[in-house]
Each structure stands twice: as structure tokens, then as C-alpha cells.
C-alpha atoms as a PDB file:
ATOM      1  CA  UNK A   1      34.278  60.112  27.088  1.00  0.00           C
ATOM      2  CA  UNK A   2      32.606  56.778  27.737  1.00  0.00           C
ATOM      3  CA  UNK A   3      34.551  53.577  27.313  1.00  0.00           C
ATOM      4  CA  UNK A   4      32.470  50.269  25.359  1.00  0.00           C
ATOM      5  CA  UNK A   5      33.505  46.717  26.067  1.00  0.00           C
ATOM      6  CA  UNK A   6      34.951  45.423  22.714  1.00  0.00           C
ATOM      7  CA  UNK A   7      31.779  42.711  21.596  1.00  0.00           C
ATOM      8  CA  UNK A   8      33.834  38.983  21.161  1.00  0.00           C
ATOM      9  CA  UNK A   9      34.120  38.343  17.659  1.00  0.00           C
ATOM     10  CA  UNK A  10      31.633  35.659  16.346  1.00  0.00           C
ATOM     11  CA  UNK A  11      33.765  32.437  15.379  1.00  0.00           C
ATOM     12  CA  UNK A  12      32.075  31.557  11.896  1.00  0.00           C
ATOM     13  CA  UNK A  13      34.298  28.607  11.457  1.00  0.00           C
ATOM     14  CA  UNK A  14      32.362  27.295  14.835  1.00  0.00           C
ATOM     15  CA  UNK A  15      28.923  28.222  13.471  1.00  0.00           C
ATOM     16  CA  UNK A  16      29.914  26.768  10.532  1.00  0.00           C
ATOM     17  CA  UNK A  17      30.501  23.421  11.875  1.00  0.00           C
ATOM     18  CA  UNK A  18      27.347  23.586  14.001  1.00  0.00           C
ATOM     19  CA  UNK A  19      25.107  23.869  10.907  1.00  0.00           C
ATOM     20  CA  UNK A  20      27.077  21.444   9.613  1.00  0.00           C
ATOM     21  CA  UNK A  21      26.910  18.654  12.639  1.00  0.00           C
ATOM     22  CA  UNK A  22      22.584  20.188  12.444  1.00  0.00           C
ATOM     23  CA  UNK A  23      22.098  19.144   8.908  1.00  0.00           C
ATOM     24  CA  UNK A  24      23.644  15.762   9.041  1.00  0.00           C
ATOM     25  CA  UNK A  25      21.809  14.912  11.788  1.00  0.00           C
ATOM     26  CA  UNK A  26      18.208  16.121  10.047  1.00  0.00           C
ATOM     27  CA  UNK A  27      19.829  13.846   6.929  1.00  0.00           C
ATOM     28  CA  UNK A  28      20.248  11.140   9.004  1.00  0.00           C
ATOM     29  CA  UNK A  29      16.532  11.009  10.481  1.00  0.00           C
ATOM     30  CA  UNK A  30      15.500  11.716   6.931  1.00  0.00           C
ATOM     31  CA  UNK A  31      17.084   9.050   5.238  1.00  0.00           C
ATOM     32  CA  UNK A  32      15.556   6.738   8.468  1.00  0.00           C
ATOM     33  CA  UNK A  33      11.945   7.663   7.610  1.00  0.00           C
ATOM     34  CA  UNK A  34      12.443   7.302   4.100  1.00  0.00           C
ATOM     35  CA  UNK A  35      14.281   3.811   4.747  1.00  0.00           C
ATOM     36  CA  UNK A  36      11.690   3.101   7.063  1.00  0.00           C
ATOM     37  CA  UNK A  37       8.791   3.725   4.724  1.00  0.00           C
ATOM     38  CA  UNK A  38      10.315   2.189   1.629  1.00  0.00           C
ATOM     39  CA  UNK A  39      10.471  -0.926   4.096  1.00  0.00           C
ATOM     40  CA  UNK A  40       6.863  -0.902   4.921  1.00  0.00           C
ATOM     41  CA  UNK A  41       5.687  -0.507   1.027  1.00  0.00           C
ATOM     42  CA  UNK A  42       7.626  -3.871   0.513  1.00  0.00           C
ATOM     43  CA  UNK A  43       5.781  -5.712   3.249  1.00  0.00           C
ATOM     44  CA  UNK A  44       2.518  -4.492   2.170  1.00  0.00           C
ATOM     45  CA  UNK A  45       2.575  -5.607  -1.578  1.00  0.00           C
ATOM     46  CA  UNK A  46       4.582  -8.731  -0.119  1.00  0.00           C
ATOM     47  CA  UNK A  47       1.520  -9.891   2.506  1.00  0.00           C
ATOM     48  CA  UNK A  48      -1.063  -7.483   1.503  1.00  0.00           C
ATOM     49  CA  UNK A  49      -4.158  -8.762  -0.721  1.00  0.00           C
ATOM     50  CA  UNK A  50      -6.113  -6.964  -3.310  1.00  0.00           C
ATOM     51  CA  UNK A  51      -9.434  -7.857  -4.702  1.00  0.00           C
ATOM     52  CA  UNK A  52      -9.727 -10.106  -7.470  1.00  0.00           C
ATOM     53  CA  UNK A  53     -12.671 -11.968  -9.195  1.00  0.00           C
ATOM     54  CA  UNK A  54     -13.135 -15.927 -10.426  1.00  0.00           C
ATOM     55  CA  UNK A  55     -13.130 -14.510 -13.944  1.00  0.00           C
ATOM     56  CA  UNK A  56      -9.445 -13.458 -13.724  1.00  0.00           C
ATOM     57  CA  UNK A  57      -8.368 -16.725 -11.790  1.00  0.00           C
ATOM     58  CA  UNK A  58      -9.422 -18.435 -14.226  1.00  0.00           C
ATOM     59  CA  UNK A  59      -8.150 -16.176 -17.142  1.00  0.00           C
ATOM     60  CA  UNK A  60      -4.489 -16.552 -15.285  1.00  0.00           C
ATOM     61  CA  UNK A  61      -5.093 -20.803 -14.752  1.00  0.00           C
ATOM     62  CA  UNK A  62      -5.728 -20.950 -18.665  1.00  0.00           C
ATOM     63  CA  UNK A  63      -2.869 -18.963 -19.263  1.00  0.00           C
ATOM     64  CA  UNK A  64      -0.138 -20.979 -16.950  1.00  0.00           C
ATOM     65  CA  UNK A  65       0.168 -18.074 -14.781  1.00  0.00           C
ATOM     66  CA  UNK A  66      -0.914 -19.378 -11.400  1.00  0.00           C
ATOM     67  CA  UNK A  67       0.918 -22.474  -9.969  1.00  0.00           C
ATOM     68  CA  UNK A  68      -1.204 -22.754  -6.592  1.00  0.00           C
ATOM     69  CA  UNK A  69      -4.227 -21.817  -5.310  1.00  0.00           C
ATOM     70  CA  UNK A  70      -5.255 -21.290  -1.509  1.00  0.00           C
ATOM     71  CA  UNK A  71      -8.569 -22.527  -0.588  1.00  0.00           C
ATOM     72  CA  UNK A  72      -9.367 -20.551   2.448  1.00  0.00           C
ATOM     73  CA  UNK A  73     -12.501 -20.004   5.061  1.00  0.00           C
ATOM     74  CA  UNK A  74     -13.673 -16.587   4.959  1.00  0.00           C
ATOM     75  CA  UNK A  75     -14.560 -16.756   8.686  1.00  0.00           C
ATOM     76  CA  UNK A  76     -11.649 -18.027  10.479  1.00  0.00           C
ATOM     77  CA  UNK A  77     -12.270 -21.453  10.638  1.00  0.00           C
ATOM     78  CA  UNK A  78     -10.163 -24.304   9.258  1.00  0.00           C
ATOM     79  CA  UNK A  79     -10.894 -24.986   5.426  1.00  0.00           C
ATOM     80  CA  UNK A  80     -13.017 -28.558   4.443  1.00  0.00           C
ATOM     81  CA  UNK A  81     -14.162 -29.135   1.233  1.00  0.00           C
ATOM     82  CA  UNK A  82     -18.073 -28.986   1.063  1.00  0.00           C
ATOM     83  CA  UNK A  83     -19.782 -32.236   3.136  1.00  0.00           C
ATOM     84  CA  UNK A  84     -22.172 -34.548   1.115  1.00  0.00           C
ATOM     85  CA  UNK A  85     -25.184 -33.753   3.867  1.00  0.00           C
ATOM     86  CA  UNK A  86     -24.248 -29.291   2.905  1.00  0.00           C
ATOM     87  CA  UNK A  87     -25.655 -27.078   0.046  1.00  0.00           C
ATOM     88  CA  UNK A  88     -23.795 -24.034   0.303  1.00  0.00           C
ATOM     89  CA  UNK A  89     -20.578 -22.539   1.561  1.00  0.00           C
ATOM     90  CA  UNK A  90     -18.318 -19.354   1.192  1.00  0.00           C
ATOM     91  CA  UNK A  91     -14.616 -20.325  -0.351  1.00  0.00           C
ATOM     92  CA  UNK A  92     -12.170 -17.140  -0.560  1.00  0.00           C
ATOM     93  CA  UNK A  93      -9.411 -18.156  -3.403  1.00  0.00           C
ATOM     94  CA  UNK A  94      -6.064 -16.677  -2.957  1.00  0.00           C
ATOM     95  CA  UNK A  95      -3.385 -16.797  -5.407  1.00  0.00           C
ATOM     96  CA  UNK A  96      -0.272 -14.790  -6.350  1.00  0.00           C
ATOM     97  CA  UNK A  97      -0.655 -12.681  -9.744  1.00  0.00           C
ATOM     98  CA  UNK A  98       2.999 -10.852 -10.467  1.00  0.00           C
ATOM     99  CA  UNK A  99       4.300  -9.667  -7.474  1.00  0.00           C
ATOM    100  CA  UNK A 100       0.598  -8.909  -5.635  1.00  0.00           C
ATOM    101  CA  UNK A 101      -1.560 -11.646  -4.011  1.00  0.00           C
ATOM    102  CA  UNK A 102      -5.079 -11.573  -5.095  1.00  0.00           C
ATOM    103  CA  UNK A 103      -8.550 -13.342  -3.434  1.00  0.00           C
ATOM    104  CA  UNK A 104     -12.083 -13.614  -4.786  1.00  0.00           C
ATOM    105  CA  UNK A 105     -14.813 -14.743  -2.570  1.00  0.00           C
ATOM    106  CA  UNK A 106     -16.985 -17.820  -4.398  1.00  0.00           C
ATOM    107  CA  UNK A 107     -20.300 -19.849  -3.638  1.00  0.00           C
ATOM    108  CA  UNK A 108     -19.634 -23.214  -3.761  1.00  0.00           C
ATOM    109  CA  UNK A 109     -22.683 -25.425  -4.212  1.00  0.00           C
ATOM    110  CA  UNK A 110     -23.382 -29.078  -4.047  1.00  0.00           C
ATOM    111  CA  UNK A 111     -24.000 -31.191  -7.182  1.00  0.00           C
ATOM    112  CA  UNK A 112     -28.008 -31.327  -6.133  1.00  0.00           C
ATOM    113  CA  UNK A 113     -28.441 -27.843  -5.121  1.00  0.00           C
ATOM    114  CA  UNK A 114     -31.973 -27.502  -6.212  1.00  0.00           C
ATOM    115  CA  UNK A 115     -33.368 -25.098  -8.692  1.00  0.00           C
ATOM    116  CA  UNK A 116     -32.835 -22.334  -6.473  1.00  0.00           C
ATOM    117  CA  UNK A 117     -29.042 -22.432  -6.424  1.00  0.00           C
ATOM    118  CA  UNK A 118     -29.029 -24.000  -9.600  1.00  0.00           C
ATOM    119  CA  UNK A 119     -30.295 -20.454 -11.235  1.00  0.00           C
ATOM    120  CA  UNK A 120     -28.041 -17.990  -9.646  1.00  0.00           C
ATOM    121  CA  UNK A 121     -25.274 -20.492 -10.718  1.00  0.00           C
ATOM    122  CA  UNK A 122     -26.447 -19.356 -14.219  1.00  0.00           C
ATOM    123  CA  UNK A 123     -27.031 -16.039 -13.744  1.00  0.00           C
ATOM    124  CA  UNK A 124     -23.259 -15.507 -11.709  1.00  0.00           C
ATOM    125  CA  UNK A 125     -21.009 -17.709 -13.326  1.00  0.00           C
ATOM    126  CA  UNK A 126     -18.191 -15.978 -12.343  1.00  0.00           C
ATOM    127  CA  UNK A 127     -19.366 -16.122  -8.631  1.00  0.00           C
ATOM    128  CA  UNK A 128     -21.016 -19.472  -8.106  1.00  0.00           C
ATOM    129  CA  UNK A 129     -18.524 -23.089  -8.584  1.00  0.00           C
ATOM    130  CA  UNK A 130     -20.936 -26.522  -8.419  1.00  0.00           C
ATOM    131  CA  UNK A 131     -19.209 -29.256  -7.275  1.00  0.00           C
ATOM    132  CA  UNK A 132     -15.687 -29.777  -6.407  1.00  0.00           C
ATOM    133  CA  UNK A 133     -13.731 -26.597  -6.471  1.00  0.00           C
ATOM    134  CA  UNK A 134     -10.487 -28.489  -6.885  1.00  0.00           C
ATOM    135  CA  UNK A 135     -11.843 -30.204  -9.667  1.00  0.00           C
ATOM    136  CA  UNK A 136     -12.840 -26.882 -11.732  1.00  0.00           C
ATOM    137  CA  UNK A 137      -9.415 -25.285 -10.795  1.00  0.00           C
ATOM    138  CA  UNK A 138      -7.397 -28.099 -12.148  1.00  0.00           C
ATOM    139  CA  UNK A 139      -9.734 -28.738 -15.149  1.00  0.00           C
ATOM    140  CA  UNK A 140      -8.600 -24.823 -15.967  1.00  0.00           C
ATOM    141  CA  UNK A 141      -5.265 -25.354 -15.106  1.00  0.00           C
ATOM    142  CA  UNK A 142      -4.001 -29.077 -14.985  1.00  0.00           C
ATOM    143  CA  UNK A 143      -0.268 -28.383 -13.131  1.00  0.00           C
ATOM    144  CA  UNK A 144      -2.082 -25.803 -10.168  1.00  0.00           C
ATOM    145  CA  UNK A 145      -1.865 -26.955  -6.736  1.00  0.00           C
ATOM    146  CA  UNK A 146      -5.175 -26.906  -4.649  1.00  0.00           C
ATOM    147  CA  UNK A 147      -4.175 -26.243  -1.213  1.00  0.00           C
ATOM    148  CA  UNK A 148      -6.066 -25.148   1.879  1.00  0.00           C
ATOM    149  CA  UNK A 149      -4.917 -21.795   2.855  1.00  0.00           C
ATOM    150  CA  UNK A 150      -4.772 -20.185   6.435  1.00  0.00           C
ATOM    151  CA  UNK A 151      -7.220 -17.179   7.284  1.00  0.00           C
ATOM    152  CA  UNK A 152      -5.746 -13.824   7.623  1.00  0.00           C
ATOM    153  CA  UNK A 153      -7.419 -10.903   9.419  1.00  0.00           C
ATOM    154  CA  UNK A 154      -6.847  -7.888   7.405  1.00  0.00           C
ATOM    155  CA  UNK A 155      -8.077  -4.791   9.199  1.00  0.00           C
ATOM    156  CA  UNK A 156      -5.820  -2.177   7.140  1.00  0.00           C
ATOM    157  CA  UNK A 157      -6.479  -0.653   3.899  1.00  0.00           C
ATOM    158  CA  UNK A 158      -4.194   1.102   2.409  1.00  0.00           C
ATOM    159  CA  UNK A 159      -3.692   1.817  -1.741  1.00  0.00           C
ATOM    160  CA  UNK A 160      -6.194  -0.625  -2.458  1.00  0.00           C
ATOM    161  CA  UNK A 161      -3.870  -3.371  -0.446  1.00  0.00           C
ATOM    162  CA  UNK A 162      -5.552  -5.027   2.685  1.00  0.00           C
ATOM    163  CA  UNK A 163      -2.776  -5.772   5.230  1.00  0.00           C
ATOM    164  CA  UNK A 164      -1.903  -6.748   8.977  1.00  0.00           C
ATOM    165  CA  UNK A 165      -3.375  -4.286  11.546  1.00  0.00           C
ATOM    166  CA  UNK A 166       0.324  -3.211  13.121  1.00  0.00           C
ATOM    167  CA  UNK A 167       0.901  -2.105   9.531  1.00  0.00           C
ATOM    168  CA  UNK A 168      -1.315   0.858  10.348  1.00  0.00           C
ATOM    169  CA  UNK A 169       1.134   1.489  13.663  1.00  0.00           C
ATOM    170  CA  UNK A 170       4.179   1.427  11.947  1.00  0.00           C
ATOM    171  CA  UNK A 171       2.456   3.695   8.741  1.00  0.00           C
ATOM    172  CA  UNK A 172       1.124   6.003  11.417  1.00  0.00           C
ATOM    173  CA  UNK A 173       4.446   6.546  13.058  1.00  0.00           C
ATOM    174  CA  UNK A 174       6.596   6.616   9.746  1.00  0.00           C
ATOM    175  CA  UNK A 175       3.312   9.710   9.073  1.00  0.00           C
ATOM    176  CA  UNK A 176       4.084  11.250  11.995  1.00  0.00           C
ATOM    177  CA  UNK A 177       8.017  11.399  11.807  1.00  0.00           C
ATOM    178  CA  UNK A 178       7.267  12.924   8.140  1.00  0.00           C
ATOM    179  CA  UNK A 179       5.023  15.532   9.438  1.00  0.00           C
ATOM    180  CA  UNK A 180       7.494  16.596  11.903  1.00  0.00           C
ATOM    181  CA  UNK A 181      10.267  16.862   9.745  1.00  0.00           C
ATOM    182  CA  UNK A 182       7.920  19.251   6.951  1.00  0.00           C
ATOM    183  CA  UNK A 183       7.622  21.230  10.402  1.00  0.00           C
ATOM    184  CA  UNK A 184      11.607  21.730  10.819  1.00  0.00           C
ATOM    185  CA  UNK A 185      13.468  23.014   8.810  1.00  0.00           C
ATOM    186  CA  UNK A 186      12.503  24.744   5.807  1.00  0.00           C
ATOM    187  CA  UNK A 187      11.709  22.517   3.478  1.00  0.00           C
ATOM    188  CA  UNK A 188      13.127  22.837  -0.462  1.00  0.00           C
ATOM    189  CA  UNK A 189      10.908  23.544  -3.609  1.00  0.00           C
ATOM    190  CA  UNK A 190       7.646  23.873  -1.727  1.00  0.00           C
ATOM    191  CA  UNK A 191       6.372  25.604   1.486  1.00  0.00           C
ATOM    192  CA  UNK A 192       5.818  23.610   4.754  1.00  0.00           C
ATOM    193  CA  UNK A 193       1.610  23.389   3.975  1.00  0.00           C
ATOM    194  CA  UNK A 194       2.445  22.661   0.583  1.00  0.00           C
ATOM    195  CA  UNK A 195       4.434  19.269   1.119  1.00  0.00           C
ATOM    196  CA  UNK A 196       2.393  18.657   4.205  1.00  0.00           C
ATOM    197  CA  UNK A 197      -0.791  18.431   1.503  1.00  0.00           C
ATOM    198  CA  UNK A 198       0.921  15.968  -0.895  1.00  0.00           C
ATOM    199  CA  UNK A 199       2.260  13.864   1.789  1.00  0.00           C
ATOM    200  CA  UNK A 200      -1.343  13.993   3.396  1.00  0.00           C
ATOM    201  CA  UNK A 201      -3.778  13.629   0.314  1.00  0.00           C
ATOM    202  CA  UNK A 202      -1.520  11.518  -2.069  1.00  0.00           C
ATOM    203  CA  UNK A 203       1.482   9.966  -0.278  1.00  0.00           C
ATOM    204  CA  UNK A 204       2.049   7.287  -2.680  1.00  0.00           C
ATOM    205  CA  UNK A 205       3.454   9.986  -4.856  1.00  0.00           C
ATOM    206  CA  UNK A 206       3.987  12.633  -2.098  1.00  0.00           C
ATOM    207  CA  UNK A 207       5.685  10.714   0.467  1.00  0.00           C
ATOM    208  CA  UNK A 208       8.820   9.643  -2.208  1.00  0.00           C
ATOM    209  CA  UNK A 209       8.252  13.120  -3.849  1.00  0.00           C
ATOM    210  CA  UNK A 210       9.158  14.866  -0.554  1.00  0.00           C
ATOM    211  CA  UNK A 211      12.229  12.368   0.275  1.00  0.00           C
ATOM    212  CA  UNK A 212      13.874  13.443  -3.536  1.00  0.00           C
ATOM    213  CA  UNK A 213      13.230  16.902  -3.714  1.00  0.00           C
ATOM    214  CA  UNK A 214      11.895  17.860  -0.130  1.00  0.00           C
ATOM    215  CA  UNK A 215      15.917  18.533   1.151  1.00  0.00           C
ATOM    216  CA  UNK A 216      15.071  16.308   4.576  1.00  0.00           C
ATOM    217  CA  UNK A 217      18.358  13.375   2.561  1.00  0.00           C
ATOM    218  CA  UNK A 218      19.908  16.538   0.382  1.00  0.00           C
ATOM    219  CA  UNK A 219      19.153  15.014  -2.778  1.00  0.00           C
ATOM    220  CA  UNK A 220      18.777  16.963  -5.860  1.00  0.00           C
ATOM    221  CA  UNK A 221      18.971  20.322  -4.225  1.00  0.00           C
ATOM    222  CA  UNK A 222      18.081  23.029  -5.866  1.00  0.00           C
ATOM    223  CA  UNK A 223      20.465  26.381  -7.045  1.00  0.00           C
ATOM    224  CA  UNK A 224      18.829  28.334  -4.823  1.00  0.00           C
ATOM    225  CA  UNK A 225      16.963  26.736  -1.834  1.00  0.00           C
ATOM    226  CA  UNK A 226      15.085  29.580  -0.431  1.00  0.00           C
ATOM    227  CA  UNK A 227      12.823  29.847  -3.718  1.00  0.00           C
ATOM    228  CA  UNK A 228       9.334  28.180  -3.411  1.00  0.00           C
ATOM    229  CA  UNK A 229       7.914  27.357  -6.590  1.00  0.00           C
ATOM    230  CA  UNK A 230       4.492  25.549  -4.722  1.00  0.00           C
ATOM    231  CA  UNK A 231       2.833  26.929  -2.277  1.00  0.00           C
ATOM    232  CA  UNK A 232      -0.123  25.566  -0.038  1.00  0.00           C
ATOM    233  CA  UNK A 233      -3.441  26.259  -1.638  1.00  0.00           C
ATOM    234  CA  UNK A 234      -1.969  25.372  -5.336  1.00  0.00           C
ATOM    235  CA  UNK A 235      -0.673  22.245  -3.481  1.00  0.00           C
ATOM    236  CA  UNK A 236      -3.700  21.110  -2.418  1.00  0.00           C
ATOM    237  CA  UNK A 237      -5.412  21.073  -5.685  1.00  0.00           C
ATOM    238  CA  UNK A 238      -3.093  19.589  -7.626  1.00  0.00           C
ATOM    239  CA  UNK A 239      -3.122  16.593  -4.451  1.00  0.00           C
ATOM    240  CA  UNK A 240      -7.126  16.391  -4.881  1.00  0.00           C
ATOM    241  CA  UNK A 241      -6.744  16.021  -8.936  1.00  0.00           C
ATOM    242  CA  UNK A 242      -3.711  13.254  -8.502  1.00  0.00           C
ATOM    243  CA  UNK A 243      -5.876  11.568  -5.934  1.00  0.00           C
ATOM    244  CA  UNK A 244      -8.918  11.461  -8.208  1.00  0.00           C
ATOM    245  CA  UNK A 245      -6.562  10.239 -10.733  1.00  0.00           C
ATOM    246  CA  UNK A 246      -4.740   7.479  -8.935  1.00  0.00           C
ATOM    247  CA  UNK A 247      -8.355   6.196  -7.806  1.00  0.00           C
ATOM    248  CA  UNK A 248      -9.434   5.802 -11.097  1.00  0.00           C
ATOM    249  CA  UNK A 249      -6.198   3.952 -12.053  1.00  0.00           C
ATOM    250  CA  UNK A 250      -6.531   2.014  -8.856  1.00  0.00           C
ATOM    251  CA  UNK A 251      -9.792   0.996  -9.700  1.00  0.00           C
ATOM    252  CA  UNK A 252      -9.136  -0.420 -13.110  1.00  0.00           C
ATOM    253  CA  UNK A 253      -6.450  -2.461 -12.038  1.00  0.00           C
END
């Protein structure tokens, strides 16, 4: 009769605290990316720029909504009002509208521009200023402050918001770390490709999307975690029809 070694009993209240000690530790880096991200949208609507036009500068002047105005170079170079002996000259206009800083780009001409300049003034109002431009700002809003502003390269787009080029770094990290937690553990609600598509295609909706209801900070988890209600393919249509969407609503605003 043969004799078997008795297996050791698996301690479950060790296992137990394992998976425990795992998932914090997968909470904690979640709720760093998702810190880390929230931090970076507040820098880019702080210092980021989106496009404006005259016509709504001067809309906001007439209204009392603007209270200074940036006069700045759009080539780098130190701002000066347009010399006597000049005809022409690109003037970007900055200003703050809510919470998001907008600039137009304007032709400024001199008072004896010639017919030439004198007829695009008339066909592009909203793009051509003669004369002072501090004049025609105050005239449309008599407490604004004319300032000159200091250039700012913007070599990131993101969401319609131009920013600082080591925004891109930091967003491209903060992608990266996201990416890599989708690949962990399974994620809640959705399958890996599924939140991976949204977070890819859409992330101003996917990114925060994944963060609630994802599992990587165990908020709002579901009864039963191992049921996927989105998979992949279905995922990446609906991310293709909210991106068309938000572009639209981008674009109007």
C-alpha cells in the first residue's frame, strides 16, 4: 500500500491579505494617474489658449467682460506699437474670457495705408484695425487695460487648447501609465480593448470615465465585477460617434 505526503493546507487568511496588500497598491497608482491627470487639465485651461476672433473681443469689451488686453508679437519679438515710417504689421490680442484665455491675430494698418489696405480694411472688418489699436480697444471698452503681452510658443494641441510643449511629456506619460493599468488587472464594466478605445479616441470623456467606473480607485463598483457589459468593437464605435460629436461642439464654441 503506497503512502502520500499529506499536501500543506493553503492559508486563505494569507492569500487573503495578499490580494488585499495587491489591490491597494493598484488603488494607489490609480488614484496617482487620475490625480496626476486631473492636475494637467487644470494647467492646460489655466495657460492654454484657444482661438478667438476681433468680433468677439469686441462683443466682450462692449459688454464689460474683458478688463485687459495683451498686445503681443506673433513672431517672438518684443511688442511696439506700429512706427510712423510702417504700413502694416501682425498684432495677436490675448485676453481672458471665463476661465479660458483667448487670442485673435489682427492687421494693423497705418492711418495712410493707401487704397490697397484701405479696401481689405472694408472687406475684413473684423480682421483689419487702422490706426492705433489701443485707441479702438478703449473706444470699445473705456476701463480695459492695453498692455504689451509676452510671446508664448505653443507647440501642443490638445482639445482645441494650445499649450507648453512639456505638456505633451507629462500627457504622454499620464497616457502611458493609463494604458498599462487597462493592461493589469481586469478592468470593471468593460473589457481591456474596450476602455483602451475610449481612453484612446475620446479621453476627455474616457480618461475620467475609466477612473469612476474602470475599478483602477474602486469607485462605484459594480454587484458583480466579472460581467462586461462593453466590449471592444461596440467600444470603438460609440468612441468614433462621441468624437465626431465633441468636434462639432468644440468647433462651435
Amino acid at each position: 500500500m503506497a503512502i502520500t505526503e499529506a499536501q500543506p493546507a493553503v492559508d486563505v487568511t494569507d492569500r487573503a491579505a495578499a490580494i488585499a496588500r495587491a489591490t491597494q497598491r493598484i488603488r494607489i497608482v490609480g488614484w496617482s494617474l487620475a490625480l496626476g491627470w486631473l492636475c494637467s487639465l487644470v494647467v492646460m485651461v489655466s495657460v492654454g489658449e484657444r482661438p478667438g476672433s476681433y468680433a468677439e473681443l469686441s462683443r466682450d469689451l462692449r459688454a464689460g467682460q474683458v478688463s485687459e488686453v495683451e498686445l503681443v508679437d506673433p513672431f517672438g519679438r518684443t511688442w511696439a506699437p506700429l512706427p510712423d515710417d510702417a504700413v502694416f504689421q501682425e498684432v495677436t490680442l490675448r485676453w481672458r474670457d471665463g476661465l479660458f484665455l483667448r487670442t485673435a491675430t489682427v492687421s494693423n494698418i497705418s492711418l495712410k495705408p493707401g487704397r490697397a489696405w484701405l479696401d481689405r480694411a472694408r472687406r475684413e472688418p473684423e480682421r483689419v484695425i487702422v490706426g492705433s489699436i489701443e485707441d479702438h480697444l478703449t473706444a470699445l471698452g473705456p476701463d480695459v487695460r492695453v498692455v504689451p503681452g509676452e510671446f508664448r510658443s505653443s507647440p501642443y494641441t490638445a482639445q482645441g487648447f494650445a499649450g507648453p510643449g512639456w505638456l505633451l511629456g507629462l500627457h504622454l506619460c499620464l497616457l502611458l501609465g493609463t494604458l498599462m493599468m487597462i493592461a493589469g488587472p481586469r478592468p470593471w464594466r468593460a473589457t481591456r480593448w474596450a476602455w483602451a478605445w475610449l481612453v484612446l479616441l475620446v479621453p476627455l470623456l474616457g480618461i475620467p470615465a475609466y477612473f469612476l467606473f474602470g475599478g483602477p480607485t474602486g469607485l462605484f463598483r459594480p454587484k458583480d465585477p466579472r460581467r462586461v457589459g462593453l466590449t471592444g468593437g461596440a467600444a470603438f464605435g460609440l468612441a468614433l460617434l462621441v468624437g465626431v460629436a465633441l468636434s462639432a461642439v468644440f468647433a462651435a464654441t
